[in-house]
PDB file of N, CA and C in Angstrom:
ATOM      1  N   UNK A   1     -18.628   3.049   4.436  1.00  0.00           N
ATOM      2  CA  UNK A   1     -20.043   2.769   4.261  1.00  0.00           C
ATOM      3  C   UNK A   1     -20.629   3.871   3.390  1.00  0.00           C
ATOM      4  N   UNK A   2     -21.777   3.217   2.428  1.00  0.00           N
ATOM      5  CA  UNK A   2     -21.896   4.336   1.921  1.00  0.00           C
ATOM      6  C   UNK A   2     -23.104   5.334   2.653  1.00  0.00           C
ATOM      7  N   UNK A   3     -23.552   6.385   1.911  1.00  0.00           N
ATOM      8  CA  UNK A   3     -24.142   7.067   2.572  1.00  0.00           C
ATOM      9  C   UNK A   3     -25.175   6.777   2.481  1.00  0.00           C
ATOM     10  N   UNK A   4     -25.777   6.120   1.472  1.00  0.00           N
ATOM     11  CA  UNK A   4     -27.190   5.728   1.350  1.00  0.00           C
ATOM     12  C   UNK A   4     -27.460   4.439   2.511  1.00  0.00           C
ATOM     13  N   UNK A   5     -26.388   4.117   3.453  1.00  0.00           N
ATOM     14  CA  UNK A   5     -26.743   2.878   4.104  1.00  0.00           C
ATOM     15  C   UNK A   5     -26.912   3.439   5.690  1.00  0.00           C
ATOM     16  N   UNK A   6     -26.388   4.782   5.801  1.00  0.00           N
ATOM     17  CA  UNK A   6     -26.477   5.119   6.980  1.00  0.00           C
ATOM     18  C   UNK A   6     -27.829   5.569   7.465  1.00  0.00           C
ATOM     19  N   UNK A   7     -27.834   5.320   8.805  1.00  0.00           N
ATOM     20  CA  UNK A   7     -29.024   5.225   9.386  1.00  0.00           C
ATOM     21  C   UNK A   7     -29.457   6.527   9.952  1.00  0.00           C
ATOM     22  N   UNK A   8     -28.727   7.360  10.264  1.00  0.00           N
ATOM     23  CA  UNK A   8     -29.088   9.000  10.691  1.00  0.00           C
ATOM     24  C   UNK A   8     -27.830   9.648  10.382  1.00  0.00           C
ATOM     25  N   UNK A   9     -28.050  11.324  10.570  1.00  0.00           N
ATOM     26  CA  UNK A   9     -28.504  12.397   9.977  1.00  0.00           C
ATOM     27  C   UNK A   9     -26.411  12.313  11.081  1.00  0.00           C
ATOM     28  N   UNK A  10     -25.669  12.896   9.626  1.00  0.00           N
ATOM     29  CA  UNK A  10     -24.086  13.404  10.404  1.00  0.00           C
ATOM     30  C   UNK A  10     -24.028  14.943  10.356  1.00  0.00           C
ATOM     31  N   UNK A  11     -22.940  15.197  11.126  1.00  0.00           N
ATOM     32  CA  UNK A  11     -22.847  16.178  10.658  1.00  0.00           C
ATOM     33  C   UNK A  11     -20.939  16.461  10.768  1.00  0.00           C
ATOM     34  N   UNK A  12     -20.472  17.425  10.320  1.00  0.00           N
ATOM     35  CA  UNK A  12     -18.716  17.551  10.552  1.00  0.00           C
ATOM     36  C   UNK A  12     -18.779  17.865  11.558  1.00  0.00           C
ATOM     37  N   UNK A  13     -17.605  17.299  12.080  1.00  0.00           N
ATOM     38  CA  UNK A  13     -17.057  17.214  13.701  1.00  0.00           C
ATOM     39  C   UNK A  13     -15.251  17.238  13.913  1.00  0.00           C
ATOM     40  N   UNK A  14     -14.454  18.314  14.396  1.00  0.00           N
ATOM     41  CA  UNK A  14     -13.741  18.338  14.391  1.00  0.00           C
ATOM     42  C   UNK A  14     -12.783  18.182  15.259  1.00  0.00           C
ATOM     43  N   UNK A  15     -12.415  17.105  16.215  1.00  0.00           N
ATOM     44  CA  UNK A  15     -11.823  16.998  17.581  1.00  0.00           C
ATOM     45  C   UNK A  15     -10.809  15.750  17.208  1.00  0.00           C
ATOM     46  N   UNK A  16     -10.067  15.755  18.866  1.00  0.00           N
ATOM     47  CA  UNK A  16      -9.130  14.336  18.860  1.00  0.00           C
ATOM     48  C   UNK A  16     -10.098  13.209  19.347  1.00  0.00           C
ATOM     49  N   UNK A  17      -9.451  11.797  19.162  1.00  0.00           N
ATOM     50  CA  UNK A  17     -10.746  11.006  19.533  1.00  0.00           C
ATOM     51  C   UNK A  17      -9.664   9.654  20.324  1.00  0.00           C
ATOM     52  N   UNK A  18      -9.728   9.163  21.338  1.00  0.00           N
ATOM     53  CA  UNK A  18      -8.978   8.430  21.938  1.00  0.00           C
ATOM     54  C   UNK A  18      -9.399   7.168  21.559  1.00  0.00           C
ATOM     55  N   UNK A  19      -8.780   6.104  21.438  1.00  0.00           N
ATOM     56  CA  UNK A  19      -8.909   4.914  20.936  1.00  0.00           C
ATOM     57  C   UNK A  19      -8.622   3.763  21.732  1.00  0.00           C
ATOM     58  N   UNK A  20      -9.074   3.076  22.271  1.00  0.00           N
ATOM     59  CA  UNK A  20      -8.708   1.820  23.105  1.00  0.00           C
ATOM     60  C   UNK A  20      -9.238   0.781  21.989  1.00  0.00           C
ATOM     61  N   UNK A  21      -8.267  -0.495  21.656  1.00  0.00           N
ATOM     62  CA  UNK A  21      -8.333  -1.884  20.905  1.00  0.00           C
ATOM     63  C   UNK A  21      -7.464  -2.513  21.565  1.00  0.00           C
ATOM     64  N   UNK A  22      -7.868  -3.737  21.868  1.00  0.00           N
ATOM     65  CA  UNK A  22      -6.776  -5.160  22.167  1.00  0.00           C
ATOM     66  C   UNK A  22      -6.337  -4.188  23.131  1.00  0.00           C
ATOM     67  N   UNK A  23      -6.013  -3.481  23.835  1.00  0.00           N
ATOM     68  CA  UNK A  23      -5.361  -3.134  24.900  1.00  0.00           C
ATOM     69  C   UNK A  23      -3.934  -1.888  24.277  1.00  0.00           C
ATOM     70  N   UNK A  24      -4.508  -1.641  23.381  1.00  0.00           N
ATOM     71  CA  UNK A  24      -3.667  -0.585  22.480  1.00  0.00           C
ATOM     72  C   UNK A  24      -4.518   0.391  22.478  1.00  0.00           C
ATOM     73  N   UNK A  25      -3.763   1.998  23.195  1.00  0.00           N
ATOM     74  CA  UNK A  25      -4.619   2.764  22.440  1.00  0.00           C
ATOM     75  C   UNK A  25      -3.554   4.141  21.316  1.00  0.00           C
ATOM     76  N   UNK A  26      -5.044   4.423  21.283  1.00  0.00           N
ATOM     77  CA  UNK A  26      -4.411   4.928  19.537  1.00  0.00           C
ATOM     78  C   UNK A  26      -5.231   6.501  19.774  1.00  0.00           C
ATOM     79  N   UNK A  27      -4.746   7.514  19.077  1.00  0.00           N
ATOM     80  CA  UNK A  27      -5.226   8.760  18.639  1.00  0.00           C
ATOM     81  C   UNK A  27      -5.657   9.147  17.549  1.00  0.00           C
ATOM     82  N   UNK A  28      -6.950   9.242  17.184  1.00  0.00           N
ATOM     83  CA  UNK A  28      -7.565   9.498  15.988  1.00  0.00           C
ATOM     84  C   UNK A  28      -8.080  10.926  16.003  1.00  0.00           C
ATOM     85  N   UNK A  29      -8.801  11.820  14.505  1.00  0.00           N
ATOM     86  CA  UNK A  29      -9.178  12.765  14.659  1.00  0.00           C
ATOM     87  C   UNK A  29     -10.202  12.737  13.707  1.00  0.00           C
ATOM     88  N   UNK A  30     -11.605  13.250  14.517  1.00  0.00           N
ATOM     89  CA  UNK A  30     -12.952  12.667  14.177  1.00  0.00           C
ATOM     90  C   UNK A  30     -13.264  13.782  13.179  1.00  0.00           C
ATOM     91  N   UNK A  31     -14.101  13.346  12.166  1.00  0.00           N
ATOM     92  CA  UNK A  31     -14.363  13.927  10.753  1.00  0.00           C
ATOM     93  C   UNK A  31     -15.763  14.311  10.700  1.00  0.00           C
ATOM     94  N   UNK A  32     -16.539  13.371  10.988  1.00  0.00           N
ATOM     95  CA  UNK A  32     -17.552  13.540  11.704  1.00  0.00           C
ATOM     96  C   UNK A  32     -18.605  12.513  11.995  1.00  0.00           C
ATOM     97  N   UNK A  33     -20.208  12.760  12.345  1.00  0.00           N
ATOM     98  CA  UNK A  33     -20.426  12.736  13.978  1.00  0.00           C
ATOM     99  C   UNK A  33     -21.880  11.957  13.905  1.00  0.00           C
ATOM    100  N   UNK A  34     -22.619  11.451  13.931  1.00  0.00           N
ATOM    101  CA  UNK A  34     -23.662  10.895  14.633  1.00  0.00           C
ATOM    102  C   UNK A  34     -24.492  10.494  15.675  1.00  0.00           C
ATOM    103  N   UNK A  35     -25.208  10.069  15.739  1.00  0.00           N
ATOM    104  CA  UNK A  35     -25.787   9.461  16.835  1.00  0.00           C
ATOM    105  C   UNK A  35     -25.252   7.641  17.070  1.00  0.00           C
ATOM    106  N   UNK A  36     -25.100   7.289  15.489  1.00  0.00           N
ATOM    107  CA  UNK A  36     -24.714   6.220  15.453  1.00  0.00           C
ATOM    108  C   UNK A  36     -23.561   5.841  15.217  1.00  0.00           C
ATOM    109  N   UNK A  37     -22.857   6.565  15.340  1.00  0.00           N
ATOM    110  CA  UNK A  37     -21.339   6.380  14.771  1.00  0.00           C
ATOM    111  C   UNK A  37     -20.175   7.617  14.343  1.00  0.00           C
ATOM    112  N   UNK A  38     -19.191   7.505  13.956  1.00  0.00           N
ATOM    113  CA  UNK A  38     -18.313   8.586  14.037  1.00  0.00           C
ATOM    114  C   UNK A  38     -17.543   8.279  13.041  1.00  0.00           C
ATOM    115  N   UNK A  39     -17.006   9.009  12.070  1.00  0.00           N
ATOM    116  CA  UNK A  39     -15.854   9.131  10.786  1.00  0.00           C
ATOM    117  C   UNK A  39     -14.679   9.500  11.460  1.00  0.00           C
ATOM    118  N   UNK A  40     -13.757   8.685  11.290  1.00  0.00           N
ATOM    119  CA  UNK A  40     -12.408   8.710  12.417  1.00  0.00           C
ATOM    120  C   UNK A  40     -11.427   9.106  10.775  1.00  0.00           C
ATOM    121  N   UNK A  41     -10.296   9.801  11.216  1.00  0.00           N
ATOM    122  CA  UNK A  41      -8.605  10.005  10.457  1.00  0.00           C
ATOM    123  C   UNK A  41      -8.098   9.504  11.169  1.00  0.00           C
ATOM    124  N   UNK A  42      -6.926   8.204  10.488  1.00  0.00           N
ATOM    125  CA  UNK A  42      -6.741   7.559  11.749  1.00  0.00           C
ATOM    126  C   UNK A  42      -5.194   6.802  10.712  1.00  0.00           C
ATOM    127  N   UNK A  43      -3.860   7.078  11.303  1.00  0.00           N
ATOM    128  CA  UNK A  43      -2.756   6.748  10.436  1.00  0.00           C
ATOM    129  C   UNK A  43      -2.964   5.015  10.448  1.00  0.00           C
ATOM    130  N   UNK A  44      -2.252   4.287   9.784  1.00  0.00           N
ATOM    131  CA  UNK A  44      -2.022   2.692   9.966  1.00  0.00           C
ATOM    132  C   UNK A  44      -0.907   2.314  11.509  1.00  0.00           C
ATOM    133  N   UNK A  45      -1.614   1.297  11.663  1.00  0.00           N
ATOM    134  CA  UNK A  45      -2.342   0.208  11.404  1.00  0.00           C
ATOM    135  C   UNK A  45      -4.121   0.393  12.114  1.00  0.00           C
ATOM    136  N   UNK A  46      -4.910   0.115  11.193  1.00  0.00           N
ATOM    137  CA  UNK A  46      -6.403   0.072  11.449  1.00  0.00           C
ATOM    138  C   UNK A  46      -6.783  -0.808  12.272  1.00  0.00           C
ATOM    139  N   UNK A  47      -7.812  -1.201  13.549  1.00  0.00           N
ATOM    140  CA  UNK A  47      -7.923  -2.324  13.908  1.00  0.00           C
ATOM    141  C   UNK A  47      -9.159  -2.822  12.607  1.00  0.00           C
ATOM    142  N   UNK A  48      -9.264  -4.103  12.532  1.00  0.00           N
ATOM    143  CA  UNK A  48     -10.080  -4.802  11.526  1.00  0.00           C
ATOM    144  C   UNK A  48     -11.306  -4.297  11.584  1.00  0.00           C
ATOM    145  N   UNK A  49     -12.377  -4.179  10.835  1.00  0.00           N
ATOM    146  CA  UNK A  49     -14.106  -4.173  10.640  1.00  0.00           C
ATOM    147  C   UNK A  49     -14.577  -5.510  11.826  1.00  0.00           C
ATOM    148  N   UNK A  50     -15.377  -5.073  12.542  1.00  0.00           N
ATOM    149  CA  UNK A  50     -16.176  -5.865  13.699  1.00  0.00           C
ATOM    150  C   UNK A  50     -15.054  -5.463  14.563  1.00  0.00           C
ATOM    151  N   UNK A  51     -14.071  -5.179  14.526  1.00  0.00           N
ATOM    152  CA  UNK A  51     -13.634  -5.119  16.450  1.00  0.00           C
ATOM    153  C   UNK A  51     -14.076  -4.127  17.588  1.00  0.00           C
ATOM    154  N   UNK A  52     -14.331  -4.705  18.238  1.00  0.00           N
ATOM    155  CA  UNK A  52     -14.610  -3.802  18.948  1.00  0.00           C
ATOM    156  C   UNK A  52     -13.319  -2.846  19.804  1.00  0.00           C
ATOM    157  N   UNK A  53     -13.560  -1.594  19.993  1.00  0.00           N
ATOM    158  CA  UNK A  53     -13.158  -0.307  20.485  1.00  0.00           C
ATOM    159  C   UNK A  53     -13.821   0.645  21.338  1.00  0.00           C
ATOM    160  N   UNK A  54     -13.504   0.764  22.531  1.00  0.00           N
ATOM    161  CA  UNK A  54     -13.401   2.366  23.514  1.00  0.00           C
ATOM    162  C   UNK A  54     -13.236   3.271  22.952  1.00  0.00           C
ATOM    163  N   UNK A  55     -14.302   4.352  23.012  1.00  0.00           N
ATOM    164  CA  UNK A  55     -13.751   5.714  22.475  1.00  0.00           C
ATOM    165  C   UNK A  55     -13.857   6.652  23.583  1.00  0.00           C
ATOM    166  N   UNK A  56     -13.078   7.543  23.448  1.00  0.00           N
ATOM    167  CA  UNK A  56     -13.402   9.023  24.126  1.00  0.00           C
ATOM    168  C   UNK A  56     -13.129  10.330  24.137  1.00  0.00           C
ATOM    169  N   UNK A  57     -14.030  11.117  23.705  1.00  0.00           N
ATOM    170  CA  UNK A  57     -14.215  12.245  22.844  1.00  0.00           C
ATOM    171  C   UNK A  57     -14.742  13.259  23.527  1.00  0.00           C
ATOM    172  N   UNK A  58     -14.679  14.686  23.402  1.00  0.00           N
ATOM    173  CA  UNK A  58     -15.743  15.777  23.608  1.00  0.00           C
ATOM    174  C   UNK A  58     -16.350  16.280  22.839  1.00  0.00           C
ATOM    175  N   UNK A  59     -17.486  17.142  22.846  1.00  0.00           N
ATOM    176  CA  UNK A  59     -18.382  17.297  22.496  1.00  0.00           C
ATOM    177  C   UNK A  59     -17.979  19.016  21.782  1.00  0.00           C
ATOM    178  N   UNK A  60     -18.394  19.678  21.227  1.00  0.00           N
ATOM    179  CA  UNK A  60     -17.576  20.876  21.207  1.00  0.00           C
ATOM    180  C   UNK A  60     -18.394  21.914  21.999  1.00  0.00           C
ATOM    181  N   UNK A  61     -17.937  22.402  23.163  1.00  0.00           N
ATOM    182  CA  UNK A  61     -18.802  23.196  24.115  1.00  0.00           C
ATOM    183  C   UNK A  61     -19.670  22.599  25.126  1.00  0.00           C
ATOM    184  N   UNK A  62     -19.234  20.952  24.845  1.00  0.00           N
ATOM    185  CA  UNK A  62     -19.488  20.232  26.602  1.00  0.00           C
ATOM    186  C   UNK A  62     -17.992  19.960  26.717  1.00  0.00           C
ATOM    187  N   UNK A  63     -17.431  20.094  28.078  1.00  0.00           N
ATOM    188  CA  UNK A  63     -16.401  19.857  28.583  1.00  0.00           C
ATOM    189  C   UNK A  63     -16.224  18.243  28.924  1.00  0.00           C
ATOM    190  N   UNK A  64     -17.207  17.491  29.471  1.00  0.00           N
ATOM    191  CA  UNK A  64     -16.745  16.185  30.176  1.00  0.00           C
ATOM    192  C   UNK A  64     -16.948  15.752  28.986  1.00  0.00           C
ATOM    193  N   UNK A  65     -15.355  14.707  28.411  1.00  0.00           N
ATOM    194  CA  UNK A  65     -15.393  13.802  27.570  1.00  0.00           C
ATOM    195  C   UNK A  65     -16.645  12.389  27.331  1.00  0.00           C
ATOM    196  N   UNK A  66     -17.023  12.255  26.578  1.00  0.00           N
ATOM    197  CA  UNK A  66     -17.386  10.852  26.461  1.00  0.00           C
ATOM    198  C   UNK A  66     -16.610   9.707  26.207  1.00  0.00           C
ATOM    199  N   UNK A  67     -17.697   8.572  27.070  1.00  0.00           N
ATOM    200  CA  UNK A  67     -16.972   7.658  26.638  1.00  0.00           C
ATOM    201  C   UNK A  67     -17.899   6.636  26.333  1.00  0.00           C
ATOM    202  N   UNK A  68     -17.371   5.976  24.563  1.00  0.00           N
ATOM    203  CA  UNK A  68     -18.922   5.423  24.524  1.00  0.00           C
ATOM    204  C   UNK A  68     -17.930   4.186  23.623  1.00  0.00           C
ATOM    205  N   UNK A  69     -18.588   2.881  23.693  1.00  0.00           N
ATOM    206  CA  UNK A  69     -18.386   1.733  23.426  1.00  0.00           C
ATOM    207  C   UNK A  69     -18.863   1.598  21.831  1.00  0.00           C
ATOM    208  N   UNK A  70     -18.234   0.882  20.599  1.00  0.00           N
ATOM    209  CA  UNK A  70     -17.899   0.833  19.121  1.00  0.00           C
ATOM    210  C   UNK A  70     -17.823  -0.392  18.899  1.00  0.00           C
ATOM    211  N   UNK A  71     -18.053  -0.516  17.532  1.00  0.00           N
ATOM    212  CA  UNK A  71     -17.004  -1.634  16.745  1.00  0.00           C
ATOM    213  C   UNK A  71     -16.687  -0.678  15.627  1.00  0.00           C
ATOM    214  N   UNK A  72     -15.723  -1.684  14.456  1.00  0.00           N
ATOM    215  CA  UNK A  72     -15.010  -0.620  13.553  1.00  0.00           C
ATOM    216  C   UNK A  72     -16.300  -1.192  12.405  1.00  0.00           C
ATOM    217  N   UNK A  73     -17.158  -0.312  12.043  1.00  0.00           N
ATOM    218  CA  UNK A  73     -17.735  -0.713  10.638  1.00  0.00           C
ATOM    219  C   UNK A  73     -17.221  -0.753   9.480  1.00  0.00           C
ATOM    220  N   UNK A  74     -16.252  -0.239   9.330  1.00  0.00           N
ATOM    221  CA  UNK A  74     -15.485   0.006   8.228  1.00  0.00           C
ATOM    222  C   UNK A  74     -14.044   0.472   7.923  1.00  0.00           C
ATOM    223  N   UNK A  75     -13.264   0.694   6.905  1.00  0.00           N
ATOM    224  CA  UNK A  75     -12.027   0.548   7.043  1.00  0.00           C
ATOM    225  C   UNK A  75     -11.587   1.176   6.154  1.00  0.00           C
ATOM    226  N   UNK A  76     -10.573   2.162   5.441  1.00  0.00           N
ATOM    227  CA  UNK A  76     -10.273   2.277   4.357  1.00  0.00           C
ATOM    228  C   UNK A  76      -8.668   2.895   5.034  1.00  0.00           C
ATOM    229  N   UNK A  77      -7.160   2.034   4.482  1.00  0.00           N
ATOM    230  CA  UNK A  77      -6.204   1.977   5.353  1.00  0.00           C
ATOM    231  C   UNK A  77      -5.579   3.101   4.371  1.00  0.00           C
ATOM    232  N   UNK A  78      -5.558   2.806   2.927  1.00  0.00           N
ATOM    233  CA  UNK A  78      -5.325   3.467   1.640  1.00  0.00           C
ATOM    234  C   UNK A  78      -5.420   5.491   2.030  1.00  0.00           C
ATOM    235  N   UNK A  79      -6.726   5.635   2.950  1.00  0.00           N
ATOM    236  CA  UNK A  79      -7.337   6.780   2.473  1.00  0.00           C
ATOM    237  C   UNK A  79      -7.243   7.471   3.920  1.00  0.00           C
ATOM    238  N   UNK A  80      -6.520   6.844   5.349  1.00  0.00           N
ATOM    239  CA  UNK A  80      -6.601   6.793   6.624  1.00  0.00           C
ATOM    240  C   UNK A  80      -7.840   7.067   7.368  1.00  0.00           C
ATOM    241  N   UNK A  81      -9.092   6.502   6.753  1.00  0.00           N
ATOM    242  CA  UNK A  81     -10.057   6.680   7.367  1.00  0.00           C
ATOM    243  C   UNK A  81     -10.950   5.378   8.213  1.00  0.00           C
ATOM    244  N   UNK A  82     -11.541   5.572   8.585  1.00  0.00           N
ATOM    245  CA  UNK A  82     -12.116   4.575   9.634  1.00  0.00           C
ATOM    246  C   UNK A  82     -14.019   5.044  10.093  1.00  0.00           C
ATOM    247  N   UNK A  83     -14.626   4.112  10.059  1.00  0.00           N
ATOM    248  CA  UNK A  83     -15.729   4.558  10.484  1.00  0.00           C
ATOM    249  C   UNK A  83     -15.938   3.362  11.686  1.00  0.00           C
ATOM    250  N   UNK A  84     -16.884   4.071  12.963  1.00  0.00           N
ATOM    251  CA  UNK A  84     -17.024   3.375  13.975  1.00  0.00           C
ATOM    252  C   UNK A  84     -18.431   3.522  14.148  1.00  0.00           C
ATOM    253  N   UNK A  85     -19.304   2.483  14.529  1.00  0.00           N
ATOM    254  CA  UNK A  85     -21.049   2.243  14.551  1.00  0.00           C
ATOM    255  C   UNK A  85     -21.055   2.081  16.479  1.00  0.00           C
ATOM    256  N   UNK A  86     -21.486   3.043  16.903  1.00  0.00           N
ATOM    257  CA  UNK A  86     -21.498   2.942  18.057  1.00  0.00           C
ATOM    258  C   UNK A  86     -22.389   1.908  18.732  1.00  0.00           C
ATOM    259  N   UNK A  87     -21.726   1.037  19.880  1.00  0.00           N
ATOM    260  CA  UNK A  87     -22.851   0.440  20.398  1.00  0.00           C
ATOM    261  C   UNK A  87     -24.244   0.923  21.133  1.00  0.00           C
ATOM    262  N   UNK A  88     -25.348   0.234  21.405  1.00  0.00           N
ATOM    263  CA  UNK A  88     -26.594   0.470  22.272  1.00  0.00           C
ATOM    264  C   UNK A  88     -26.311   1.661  23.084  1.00  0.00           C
ATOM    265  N   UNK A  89     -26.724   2.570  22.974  1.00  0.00           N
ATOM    266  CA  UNK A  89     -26.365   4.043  24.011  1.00  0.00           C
ATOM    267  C   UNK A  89     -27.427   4.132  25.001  1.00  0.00           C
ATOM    268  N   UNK A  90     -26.527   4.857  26.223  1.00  0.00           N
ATOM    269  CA  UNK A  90     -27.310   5.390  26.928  1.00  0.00           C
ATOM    270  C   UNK A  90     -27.948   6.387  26.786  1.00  0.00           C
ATOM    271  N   UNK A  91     -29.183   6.396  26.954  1.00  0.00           N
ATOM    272  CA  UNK A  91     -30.444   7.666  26.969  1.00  0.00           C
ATOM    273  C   UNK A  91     -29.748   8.555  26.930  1.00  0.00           C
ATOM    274  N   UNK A  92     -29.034   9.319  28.082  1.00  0.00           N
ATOM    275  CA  UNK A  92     -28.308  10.300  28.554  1.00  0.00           C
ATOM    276  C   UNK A  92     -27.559  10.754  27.220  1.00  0.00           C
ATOM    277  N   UNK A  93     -26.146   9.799  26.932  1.00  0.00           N
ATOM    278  CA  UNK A  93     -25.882   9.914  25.996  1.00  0.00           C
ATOM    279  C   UNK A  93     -26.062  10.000  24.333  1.00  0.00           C
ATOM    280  N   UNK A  94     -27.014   9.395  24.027  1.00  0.00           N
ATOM    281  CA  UNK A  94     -28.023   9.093  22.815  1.00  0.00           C
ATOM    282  C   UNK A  94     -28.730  10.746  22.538  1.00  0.00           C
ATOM    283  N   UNK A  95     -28.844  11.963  23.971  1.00  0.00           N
ATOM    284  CA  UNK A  95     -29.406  12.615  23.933  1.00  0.00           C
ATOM    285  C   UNK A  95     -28.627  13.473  23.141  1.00  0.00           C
ATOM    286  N   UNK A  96     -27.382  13.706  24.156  1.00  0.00           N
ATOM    287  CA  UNK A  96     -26.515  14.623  23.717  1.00  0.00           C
ATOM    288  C   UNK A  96     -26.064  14.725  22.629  1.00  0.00           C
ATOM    289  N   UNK A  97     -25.099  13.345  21.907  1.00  0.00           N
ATOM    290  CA  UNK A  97     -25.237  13.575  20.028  1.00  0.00           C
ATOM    291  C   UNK A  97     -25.864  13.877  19.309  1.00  0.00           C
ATOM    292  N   UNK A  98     -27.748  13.618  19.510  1.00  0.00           N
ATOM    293  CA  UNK A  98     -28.195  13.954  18.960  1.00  0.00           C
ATOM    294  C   UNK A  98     -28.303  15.478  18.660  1.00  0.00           C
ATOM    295  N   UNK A  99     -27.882  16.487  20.016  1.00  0.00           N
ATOM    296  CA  UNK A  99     -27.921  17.843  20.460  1.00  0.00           C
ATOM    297  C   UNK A  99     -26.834  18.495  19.752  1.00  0.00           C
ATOM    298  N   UNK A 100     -25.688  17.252  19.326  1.00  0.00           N
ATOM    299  CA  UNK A 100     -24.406  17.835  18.967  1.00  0.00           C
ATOM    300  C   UNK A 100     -24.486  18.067  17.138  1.00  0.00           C
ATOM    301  N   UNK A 101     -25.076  16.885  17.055  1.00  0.00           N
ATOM    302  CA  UNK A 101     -25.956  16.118  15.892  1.00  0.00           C
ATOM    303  C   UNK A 101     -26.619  17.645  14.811  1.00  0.00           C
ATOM    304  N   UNK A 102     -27.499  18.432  15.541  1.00  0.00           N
ATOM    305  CA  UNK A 102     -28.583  19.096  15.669  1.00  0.00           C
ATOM    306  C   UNK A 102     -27.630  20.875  15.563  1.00  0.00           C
ATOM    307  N   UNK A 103     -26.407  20.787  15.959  1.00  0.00           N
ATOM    308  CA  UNK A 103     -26.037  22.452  15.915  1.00  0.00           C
ATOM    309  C   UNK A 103     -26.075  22.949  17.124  1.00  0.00           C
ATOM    310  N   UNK A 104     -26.779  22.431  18.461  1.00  0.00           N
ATOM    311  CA  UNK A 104     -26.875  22.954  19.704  1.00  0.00           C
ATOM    312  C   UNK A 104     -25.816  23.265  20.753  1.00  0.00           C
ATOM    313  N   UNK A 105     -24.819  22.337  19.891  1.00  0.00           N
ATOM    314  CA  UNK A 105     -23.545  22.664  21.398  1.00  0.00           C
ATOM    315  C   UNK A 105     -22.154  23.686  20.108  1.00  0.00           C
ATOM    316  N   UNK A 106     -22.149  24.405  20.556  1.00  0.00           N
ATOM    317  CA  UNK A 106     -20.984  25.194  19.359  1.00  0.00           C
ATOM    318  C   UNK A 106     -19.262  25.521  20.468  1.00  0.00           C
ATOM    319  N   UNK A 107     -18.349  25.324  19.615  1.00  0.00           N
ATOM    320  CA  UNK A 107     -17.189  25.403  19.814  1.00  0.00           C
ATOM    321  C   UNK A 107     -16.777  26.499  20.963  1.00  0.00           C
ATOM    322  N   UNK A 108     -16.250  27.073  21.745  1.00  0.00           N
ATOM    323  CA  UNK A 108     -15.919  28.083  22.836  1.00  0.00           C
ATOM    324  C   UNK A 108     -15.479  28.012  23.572  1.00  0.00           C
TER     325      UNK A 108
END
């Protein structure tokens, strides 16, 4: 996606990112970070654009993983990248990316 289409503010994010599709899961490593979504490295095979995916990730300097519900917005298999548009968030959660989003939680 390009950047002019995204809807808020990323920033780089450097962690592993767990992957549940079709009942497959997969290990990706997140590039970076949003409120709305996440830039995944992610070897082949990609699941398709619209599927939906489980993720679960930490935060850098919150310990309890998240786990927050996706589809794949995008795809590029060529370049091993992947972008994921997170679904409807919880408050709770919606808070914290934004915090992560923002510079507030740092690596330690």
């Amino acid at each position: 996606m390009a950047a002019e289409g995204r809807r808020s503010a990323r920033t780089a994010f450097h962690g592993w990112v767990e992957l549940a599709v079709a009942g497959e899961r997969l290990l990706a490593t997140a590039c970076d970070l949003s409120e709305g979504g996440i830039g995944l490295q992610l070897s082949a095979p990609h699941p398709a654009p619209g599927a939906r995916v489980e993720t679960e990730f930490a935060l850098p300097g919150f310990g309890v993983p998240l786990a927050v519900s996706a589809r794949v917005a995008w795809s590029d298999v060529a370049a091993g990248r992947l972008g994921l548009a997170f679904d409807p968030l919880d408050v709770a959660v919606a808070e914290l990316l934004q915090s992560a989003v923002a510079g507030r939680f740092r690596a330690g």
